[in-house]
N, C-alpha and C. Protein backbone atom coordinates (compact mmCIF):
# COMPACT_ATOMS: atom_id res chain seq x y z
N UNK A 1 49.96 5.26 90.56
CA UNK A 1 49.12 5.49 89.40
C UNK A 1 47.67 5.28 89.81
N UNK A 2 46.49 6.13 89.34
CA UNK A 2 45.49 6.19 89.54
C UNK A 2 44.77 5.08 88.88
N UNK A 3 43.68 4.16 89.80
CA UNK A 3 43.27 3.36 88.85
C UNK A 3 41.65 4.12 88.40
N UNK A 4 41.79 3.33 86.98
CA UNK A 4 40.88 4.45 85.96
C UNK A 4 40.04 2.83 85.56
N UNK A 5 38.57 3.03 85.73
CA UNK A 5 37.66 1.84 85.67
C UNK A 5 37.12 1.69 84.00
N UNK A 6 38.20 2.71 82.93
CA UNK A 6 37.55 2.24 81.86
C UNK A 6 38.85 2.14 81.45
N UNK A 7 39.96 1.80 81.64
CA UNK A 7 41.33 1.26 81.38
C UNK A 7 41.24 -0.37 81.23
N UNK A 8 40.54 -0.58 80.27
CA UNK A 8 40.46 -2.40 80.26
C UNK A 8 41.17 -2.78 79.13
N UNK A 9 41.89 -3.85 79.72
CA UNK A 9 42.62 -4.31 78.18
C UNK A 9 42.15 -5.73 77.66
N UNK A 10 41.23 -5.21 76.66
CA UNK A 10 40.03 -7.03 76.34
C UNK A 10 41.09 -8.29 76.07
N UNK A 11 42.13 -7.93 75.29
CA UNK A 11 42.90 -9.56 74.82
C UNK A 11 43.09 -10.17 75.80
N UNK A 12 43.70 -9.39 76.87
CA UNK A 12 44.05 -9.85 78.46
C UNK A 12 43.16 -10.54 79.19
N UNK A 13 42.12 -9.73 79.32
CA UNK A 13 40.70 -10.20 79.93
C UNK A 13 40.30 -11.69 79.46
N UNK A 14 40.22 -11.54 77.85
CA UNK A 14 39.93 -12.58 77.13
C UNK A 14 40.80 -13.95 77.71
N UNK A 15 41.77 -13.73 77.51
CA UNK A 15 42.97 -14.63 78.04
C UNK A 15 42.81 -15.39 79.02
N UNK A 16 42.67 -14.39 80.25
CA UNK A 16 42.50 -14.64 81.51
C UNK A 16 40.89 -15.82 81.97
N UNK A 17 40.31 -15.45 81.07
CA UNK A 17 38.72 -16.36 80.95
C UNK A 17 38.53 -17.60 80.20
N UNK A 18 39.99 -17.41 79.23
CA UNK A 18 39.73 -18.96 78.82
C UNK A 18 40.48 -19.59 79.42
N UNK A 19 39.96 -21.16 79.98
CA UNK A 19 40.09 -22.08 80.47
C UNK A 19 41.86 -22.64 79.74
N UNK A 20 42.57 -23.36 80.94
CA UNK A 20 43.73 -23.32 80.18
C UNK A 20 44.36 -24.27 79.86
N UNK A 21 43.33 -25.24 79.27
CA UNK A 21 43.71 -26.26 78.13
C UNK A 21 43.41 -25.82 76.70
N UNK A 22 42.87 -24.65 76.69
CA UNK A 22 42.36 -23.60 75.70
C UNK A 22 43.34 -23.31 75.06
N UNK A 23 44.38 -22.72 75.96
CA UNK A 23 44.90 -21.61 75.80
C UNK A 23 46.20 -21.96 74.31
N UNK A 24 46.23 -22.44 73.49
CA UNK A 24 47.03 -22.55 72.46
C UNK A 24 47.22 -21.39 71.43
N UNK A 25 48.36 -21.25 70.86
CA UNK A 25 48.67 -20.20 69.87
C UNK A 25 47.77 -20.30 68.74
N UNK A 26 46.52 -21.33 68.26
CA UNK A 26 45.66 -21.36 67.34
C UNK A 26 44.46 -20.98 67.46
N UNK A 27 43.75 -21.11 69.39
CA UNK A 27 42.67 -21.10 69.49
C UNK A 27 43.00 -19.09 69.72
N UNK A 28 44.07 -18.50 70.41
CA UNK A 28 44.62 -17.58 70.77
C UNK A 28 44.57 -16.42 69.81
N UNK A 29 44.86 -16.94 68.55
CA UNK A 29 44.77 -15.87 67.43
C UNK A 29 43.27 -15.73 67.38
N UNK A 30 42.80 -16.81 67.14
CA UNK A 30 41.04 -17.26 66.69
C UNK A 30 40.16 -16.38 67.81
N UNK A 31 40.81 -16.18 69.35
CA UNK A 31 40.48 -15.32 70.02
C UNK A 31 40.47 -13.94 69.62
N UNK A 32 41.80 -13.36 69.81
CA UNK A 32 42.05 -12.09 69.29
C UNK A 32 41.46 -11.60 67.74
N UNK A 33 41.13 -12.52 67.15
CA UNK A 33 40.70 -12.10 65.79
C UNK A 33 38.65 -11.63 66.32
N UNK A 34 38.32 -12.54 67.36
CA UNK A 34 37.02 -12.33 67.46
C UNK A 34 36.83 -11.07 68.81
N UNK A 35 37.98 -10.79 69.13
CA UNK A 35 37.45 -9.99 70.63
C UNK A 35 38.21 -8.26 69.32
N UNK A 36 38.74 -8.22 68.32
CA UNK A 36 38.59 -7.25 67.54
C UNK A 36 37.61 -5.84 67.68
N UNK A 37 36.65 -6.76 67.13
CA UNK A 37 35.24 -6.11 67.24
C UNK A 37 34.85 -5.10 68.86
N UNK A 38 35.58 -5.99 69.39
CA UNK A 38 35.00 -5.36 71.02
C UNK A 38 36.34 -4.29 71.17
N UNK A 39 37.41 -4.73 70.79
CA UNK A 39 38.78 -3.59 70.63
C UNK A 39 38.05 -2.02 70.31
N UNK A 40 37.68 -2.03 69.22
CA UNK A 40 37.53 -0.98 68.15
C UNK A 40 36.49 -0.32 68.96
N UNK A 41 35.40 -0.76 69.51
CA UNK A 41 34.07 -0.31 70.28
C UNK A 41 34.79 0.66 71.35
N UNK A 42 35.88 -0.21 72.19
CA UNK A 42 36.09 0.31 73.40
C UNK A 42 36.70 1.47 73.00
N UNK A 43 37.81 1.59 72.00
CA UNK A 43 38.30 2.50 71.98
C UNK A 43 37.56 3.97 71.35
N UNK A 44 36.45 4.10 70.68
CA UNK A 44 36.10 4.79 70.38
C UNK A 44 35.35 5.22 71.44
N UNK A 45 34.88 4.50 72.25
CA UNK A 45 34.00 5.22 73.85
C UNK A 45 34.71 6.20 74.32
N UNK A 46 36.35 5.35 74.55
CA UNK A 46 37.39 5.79 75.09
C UNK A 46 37.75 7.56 74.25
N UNK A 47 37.80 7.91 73.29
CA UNK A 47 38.00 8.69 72.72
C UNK A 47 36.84 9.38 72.22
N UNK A 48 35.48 9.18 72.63
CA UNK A 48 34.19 9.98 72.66
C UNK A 48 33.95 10.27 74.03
N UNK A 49 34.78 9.74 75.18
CA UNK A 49 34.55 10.12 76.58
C UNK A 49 35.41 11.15 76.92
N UNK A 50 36.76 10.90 76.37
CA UNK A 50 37.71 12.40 76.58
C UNK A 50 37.48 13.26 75.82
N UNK A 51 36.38 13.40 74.07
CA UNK A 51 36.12 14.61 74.00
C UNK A 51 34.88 15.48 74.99
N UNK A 52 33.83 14.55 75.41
CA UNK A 52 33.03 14.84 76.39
C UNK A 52 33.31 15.71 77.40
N UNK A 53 34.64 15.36 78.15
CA UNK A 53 35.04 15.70 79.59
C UNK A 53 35.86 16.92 79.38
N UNK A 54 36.47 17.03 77.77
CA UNK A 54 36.94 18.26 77.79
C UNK A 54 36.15 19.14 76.98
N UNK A 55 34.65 18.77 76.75
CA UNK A 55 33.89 19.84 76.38
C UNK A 55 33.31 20.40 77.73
N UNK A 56 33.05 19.46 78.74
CA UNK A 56 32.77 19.91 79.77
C UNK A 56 33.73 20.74 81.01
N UNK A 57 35.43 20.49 80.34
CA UNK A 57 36.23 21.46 81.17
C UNK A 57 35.60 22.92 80.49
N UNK A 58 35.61 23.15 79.68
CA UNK A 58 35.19 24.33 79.08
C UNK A 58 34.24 24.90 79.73
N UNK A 59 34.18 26.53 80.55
CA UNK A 59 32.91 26.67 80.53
C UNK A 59 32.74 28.50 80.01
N UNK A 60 31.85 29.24 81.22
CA UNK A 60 31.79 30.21 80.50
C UNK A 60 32.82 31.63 81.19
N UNK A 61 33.97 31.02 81.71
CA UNK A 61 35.13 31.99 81.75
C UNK A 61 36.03 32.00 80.69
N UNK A 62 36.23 33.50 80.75
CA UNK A 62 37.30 33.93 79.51
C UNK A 62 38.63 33.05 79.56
N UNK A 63 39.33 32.66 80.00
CA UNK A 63 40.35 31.85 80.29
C UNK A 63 40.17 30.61 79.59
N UNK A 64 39.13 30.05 80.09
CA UNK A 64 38.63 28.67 79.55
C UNK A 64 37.87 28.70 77.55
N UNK A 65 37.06 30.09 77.45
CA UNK A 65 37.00 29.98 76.36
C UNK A 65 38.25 30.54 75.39
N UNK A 66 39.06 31.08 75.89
CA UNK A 66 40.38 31.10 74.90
C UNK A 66 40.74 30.33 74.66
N UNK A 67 41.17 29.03 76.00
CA UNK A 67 41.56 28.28 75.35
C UNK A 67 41.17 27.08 74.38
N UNK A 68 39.69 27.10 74.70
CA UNK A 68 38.86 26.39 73.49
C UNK A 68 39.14 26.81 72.51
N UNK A 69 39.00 28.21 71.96
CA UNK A 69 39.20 28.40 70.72
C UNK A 69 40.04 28.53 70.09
N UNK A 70 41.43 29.01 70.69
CA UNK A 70 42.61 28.56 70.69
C UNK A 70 43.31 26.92 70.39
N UNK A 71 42.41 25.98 70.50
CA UNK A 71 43.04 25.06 70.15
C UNK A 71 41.91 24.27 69.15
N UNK A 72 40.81 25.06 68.50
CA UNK A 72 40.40 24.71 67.94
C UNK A 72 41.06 25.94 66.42
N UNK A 73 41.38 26.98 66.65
CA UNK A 73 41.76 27.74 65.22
C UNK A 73 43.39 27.78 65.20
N UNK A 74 43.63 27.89 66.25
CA UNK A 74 44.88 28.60 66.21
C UNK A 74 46.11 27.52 66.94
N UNK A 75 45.86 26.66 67.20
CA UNK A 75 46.92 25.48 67.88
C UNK A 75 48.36 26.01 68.33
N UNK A 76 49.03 26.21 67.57
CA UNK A 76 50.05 26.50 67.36
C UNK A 76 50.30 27.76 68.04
N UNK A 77 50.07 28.97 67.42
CA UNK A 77 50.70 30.20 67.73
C UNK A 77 49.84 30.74 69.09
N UNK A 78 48.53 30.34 69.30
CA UNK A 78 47.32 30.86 70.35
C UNK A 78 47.33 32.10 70.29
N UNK A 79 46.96 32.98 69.06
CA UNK A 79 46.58 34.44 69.18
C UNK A 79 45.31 34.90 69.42
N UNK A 80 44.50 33.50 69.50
CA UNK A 80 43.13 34.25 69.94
C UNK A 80 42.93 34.93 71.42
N UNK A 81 41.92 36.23 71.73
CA UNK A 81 42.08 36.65 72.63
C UNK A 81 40.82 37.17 72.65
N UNK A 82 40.23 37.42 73.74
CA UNK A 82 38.99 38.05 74.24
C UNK A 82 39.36 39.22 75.48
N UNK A 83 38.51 39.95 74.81
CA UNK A 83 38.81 41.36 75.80
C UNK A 83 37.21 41.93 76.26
N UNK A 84 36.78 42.91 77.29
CA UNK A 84 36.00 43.79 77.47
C UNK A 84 35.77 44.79 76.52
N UNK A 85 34.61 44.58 76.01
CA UNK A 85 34.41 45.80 74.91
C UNK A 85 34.30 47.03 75.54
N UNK A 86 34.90 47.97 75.30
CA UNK A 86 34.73 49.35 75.98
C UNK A 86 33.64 50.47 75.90
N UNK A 87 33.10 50.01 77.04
CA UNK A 87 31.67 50.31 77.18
C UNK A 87 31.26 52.15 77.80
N UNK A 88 31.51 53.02 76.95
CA UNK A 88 31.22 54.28 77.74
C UNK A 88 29.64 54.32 77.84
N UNK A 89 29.50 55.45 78.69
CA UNK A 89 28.39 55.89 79.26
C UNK A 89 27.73 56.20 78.24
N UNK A 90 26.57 56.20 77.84
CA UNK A 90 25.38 56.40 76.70
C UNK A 90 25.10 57.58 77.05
N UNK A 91 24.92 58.64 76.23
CA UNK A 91 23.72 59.90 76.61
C UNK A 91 22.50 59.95 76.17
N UNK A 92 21.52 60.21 77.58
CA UNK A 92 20.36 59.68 76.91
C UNK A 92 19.69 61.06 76.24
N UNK A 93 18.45 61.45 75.78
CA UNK A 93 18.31 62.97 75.31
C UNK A 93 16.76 62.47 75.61
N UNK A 94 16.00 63.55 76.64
CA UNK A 94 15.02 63.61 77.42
C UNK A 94 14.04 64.81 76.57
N UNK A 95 12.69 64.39 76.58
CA UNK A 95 11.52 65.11 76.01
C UNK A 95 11.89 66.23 77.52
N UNK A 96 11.63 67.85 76.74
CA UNK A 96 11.02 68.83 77.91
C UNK A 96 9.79 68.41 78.75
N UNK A 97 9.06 67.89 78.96
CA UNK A 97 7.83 67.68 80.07
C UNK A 97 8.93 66.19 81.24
N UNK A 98 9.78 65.68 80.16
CA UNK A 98 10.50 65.29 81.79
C UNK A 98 11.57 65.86 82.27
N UNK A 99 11.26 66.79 82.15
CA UNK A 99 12.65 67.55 83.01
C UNK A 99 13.59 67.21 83.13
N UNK A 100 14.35 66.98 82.49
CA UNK A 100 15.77 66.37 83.04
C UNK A 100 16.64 66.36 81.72
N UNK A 101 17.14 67.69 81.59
CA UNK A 101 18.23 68.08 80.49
C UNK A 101 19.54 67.18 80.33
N UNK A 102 19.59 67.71 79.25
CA UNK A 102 21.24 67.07 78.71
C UNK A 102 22.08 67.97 77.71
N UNK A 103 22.96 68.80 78.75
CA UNK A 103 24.30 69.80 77.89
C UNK A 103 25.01 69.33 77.03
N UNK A 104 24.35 69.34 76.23
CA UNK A 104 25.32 69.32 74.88
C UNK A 104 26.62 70.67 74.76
N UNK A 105 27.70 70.45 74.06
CA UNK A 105 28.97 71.37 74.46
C UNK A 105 28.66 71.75 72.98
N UNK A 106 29.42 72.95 72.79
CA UNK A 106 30.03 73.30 71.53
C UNK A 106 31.48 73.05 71.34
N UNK A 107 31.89 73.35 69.81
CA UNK A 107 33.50 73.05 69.90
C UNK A 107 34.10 73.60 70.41
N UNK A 108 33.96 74.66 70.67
CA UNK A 108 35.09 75.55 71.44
C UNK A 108 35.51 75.27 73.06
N UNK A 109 34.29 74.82 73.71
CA UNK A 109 34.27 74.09 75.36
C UNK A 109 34.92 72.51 74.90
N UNK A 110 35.63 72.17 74.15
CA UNK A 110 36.28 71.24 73.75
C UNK A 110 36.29 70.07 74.62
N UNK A 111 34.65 69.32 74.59
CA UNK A 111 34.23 68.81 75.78
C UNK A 111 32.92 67.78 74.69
N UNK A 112 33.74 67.28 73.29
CA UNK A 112 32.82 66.41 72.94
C UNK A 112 31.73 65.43 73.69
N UNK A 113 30.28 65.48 72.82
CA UNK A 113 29.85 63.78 73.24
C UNK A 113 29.13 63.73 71.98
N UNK A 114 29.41 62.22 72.25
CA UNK A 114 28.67 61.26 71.04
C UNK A 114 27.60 60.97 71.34
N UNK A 115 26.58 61.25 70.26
CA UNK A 115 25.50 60.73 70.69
C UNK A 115 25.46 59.33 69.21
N UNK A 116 25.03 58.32 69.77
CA UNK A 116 24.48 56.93 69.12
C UNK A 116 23.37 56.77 69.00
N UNK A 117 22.85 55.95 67.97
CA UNK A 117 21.81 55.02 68.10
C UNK A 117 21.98 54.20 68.06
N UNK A 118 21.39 52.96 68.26
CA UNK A 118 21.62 51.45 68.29
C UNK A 118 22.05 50.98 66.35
N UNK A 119 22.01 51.80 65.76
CA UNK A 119 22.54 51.03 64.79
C UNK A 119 24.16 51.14 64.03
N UNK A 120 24.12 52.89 64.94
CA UNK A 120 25.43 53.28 64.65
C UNK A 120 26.26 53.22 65.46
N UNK A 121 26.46 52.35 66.74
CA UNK A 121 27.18 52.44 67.68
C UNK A 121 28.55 51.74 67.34
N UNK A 122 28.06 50.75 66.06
CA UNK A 122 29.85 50.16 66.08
C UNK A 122 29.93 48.83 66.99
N UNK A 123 28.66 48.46 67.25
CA UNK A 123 28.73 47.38 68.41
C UNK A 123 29.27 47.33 69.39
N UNK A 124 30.57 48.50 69.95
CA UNK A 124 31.08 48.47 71.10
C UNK A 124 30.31 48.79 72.31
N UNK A 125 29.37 49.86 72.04
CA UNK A 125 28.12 49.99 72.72
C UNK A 125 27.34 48.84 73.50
N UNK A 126 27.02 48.17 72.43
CA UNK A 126 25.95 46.93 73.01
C UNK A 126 26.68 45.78 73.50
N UNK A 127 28.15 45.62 73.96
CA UNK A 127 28.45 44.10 73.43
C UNK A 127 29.26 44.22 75.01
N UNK A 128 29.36 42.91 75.13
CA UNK A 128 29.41 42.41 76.59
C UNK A 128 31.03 42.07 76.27
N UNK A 129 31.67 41.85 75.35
CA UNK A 129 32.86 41.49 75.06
C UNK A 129 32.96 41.46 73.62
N UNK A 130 35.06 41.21 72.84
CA UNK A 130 35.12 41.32 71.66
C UNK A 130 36.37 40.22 71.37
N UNK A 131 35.83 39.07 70.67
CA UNK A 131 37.01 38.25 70.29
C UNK A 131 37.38 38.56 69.28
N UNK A 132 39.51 38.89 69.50
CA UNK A 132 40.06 39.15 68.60
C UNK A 132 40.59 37.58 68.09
N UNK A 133 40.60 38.17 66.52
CA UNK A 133 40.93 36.56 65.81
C UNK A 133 41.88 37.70 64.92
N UNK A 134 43.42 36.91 64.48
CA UNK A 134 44.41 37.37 63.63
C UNK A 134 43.85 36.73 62.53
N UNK A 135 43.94 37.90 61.25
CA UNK A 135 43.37 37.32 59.64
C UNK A 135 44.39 36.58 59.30
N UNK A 136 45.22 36.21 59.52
CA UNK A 136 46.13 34.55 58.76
C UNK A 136 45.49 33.54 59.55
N UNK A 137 44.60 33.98 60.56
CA UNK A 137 43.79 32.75 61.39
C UNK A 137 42.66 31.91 60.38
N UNK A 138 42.55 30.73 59.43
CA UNK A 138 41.43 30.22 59.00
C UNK A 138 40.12 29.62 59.75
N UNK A 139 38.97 30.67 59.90
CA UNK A 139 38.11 29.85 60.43
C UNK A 139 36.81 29.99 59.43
N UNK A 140 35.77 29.59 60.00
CA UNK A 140 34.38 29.96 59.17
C UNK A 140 33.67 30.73 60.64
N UNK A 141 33.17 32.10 60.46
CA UNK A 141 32.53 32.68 61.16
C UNK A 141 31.04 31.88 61.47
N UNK A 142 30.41 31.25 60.95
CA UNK A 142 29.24 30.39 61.90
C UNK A 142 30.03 29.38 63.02
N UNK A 143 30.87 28.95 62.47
CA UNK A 143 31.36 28.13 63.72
C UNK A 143 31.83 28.32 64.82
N UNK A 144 32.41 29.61 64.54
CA UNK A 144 32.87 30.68 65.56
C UNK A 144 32.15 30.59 66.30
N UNK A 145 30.92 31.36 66.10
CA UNK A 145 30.09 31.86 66.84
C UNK A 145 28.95 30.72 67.32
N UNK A 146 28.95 29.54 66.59
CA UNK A 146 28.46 28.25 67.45
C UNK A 146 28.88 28.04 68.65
N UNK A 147 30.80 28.02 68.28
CA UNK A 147 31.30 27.40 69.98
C UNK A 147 30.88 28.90 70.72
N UNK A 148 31.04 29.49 70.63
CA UNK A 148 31.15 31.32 71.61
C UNK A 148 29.50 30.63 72.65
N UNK A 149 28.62 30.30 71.29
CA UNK A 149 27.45 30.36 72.11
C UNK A 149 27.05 29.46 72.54
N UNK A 150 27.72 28.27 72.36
CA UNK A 150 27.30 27.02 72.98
C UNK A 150 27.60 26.93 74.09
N UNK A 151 28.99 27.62 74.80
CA UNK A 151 29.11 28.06 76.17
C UNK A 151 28.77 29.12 76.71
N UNK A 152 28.50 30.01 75.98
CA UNK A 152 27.67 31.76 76.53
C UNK A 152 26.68 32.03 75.90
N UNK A 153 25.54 31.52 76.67
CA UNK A 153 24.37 32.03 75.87
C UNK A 153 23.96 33.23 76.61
N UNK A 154 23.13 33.81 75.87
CA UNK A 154 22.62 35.37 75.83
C UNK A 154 23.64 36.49 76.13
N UNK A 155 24.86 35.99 76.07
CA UNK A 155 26.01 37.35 76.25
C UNK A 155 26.01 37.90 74.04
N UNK A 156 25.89 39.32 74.65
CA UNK A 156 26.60 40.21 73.19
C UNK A 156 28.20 40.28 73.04
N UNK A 157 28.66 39.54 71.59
CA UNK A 157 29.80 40.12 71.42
C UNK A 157 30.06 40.23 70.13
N UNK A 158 31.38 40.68 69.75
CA UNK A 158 31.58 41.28 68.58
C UNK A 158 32.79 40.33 68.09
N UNK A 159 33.13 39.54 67.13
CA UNK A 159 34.16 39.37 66.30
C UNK A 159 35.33 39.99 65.71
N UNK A 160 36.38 40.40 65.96
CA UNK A 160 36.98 41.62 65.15
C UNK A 160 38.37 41.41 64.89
N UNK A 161 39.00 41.44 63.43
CA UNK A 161 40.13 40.71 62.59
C UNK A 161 41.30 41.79 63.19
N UNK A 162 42.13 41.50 63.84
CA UNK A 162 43.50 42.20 63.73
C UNK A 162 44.88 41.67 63.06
């Protein structure tokens, strides 16, 4: 077993320090009733240090943020999932003085393209990725997107209910 330097057990400690003409079942309680206080302290370090270390397993791979969010919405079933938003090629459409055309098809050369603007793209366009969340999933969308960005800052992504 690994020894772990914040594994202290105070009653013990306590014990061990008083002198042992001390040591009676009256002065013993009177101990444990006063090393309490120091109980309750430790353990909350203890349990503000392992959420620490597993905010810090977390980082900014997809793997790792699934499973953050996964065990923050979804515990149980883990349907959250993050994918690559599918990013096609943009067409750009060029003024005549820069030379540099762009063939647009008709229907019949059955050889669509879309042209976008940034407001109609649907976000798949702009977005670096898309977390799927199942709608029987309860969350609040700011919080969502707190944890997303508290480990990925300046990445685009999109939210989207399946």
């Amino acid at each position: 077993m690994a020894y772990n330097k914040y594994d202290i057990n105070v009653y013990r400690l306590a014990g061990w320090l008083t002198p042992v003409w001390l040591r009676k079942e009256s002065f013993t309680i009177l101990l444990k009733a006063c090393m309490y206080p120091l109980v309750l302290i430790h353990n909350n370090f203890i349990r503000y240090r392992e959420a620490k270390l597993y905010e810090l397993f977390i980082n900014y791979q997809t793997c790792y943020l699934e499973i953050f969010l996964n065990d923050r919405f979804d515990k149980t079933e883990r349907r959250i999932y993050i994918d690559d938003a599918q990013n096609q090629d943009t067409v750009y459409l060029y003024l005549r003085d820069e030379l540099n055309p762009v063939n647009l098809y008709t229907r019949s050369e059955d050889n669509a393209v879309a042209l976008y603007t940034r407001g109609e793209s649907n976000g798949d366009l702009l977005n670096d990725f898309i977390v799927y969340v199942p709608v029987d999933v309860v969350f609040q969308e700011p919080e969502l997107r707190a944890m997303i960005a508290n480990n990925l800052s300046g990445k685009r992504y999109k939210i989207e209910l399946f």
